[in-house]
C-alpha atoms as a PDB file:
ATOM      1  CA  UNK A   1     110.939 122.033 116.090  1.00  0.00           C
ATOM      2  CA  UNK A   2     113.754 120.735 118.566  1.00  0.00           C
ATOM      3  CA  UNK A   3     117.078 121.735 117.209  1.00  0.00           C
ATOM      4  CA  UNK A   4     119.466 118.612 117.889  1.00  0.00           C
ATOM      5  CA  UNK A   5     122.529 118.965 120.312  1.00  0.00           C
ATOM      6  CA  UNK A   6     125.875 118.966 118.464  1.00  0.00           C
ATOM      7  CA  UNK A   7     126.524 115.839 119.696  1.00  0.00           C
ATOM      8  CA  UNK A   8     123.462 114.220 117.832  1.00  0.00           C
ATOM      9  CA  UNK A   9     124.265 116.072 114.383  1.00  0.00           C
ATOM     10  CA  UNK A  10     127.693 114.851 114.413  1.00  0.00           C
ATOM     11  CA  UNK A  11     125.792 111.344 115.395  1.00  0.00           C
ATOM     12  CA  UNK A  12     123.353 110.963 112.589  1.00  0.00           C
ATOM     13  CA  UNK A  13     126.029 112.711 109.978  1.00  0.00           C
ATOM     14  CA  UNK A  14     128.289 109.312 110.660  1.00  0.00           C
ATOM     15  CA  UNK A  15     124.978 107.491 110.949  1.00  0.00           C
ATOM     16  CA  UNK A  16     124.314 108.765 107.431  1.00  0.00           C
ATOM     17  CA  UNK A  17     127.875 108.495 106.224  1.00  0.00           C
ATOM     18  CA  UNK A  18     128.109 104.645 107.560  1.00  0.00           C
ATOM     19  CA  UNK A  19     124.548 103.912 105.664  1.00  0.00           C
ATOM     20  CA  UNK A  20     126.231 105.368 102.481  1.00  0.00           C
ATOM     21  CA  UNK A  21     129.416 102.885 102.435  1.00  0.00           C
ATOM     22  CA  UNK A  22     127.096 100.573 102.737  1.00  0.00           C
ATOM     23  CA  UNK A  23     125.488 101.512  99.542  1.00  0.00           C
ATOM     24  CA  UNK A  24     122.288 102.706 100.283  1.00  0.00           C
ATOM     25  CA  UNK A  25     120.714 106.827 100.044  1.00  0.00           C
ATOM     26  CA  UNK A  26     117.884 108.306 101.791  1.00  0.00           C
ATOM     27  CA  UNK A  27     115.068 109.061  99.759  1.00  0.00           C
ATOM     28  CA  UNK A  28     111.591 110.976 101.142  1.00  0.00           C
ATOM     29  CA  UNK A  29     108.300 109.058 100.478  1.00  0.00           C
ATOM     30  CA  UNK A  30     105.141 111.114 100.688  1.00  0.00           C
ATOM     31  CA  UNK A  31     102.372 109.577 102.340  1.00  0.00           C
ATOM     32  CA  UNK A  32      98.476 110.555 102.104  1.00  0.00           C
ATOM     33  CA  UNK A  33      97.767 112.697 105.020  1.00  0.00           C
ATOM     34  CA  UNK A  34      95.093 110.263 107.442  1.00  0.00           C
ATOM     35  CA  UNK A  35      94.315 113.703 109.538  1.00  0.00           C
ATOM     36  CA  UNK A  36      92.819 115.418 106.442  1.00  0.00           C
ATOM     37  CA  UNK A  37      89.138 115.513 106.705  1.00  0.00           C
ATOM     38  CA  UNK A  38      87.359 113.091 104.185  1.00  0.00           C
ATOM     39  CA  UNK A  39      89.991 110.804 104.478  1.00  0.00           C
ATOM     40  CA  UNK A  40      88.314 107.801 105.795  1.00  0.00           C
ATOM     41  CA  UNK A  41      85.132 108.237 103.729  1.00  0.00           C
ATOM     42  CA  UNK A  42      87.651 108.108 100.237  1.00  0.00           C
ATOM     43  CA  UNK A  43      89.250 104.693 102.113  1.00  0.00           C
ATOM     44  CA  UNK A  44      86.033 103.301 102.537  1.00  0.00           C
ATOM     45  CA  UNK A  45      84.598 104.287  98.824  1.00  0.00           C
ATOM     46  CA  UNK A  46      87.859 102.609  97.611  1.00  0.00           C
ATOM     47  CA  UNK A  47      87.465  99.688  99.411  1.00  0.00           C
ATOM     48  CA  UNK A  48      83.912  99.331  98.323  1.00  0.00           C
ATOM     49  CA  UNK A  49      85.409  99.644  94.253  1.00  0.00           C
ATOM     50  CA  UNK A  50      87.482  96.800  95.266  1.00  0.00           C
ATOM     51  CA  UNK A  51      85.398  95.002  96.065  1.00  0.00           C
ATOM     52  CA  UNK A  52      82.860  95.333  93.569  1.00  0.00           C
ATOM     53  CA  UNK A  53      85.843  94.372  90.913  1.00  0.00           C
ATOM     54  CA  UNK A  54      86.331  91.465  92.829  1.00  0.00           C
ATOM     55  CA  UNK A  55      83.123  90.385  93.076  1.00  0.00           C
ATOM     56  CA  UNK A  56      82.963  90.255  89.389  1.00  0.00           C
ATOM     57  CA  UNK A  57      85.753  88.687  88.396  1.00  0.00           C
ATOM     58  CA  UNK A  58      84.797  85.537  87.825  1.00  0.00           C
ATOM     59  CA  UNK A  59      88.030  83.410  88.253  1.00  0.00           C
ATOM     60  CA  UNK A  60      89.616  85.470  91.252  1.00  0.00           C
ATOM     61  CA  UNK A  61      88.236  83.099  93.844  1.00  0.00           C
ATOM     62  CA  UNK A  62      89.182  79.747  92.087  1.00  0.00           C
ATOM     63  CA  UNK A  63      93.021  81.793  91.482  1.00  0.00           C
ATOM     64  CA  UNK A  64      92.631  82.475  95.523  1.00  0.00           C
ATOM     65  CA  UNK A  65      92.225  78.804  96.075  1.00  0.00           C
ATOM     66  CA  UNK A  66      94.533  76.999  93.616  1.00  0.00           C
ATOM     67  CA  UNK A  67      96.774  79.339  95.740  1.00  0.00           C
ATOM     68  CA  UNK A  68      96.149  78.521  99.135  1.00  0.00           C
ATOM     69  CA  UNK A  69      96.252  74.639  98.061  1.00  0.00           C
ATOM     70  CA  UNK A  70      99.269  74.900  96.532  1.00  0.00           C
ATOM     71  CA  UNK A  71     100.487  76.567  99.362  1.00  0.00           C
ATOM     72  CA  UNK A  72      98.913  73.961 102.124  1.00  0.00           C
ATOM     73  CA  UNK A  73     100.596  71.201 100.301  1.00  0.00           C
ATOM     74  CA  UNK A  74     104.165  73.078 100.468  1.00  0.00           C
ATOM     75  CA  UNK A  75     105.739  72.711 104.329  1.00  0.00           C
ATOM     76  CA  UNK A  76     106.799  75.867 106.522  1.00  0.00           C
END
């Protein structure tokens, strides 16, 4: 790991001070790892039970295109 020069420590701790008086907080989000092995083939089976649900519900497709009416009628 690169250790930061003082100068950038000092820089992200007002960074990080500046982003507080503004009212917000850092907060870590843990993300599945894509590098693991397997992880495409679970994407893909997930995708596939998607799709299968979707497939069989019924009114998802006529829901899909009251939608996109509804939004063609509605100018950008």
């Amino acid at each position: 790991m690169i250790m930061p020069t003082p100068e950038q420590a000092r820089s992200g701790t007002r960074r990080r001070t500046s982003l507080r008086a503004a009212g917000l907080r850092p907060v870590q989000i843990w993300v599945p790892d894509t590098t693991r092995p397997g992880f495409a083939d679970e994407c893909h089976r997930q995708s596939l039970t998607v799709a299968r649900a979707d497939n069989a519900d019924e009114g998802l497709l006529e829901l899909l295109d009251d939608v996109l009416a509804d939004l063609e009628d509605k100018p950008i």
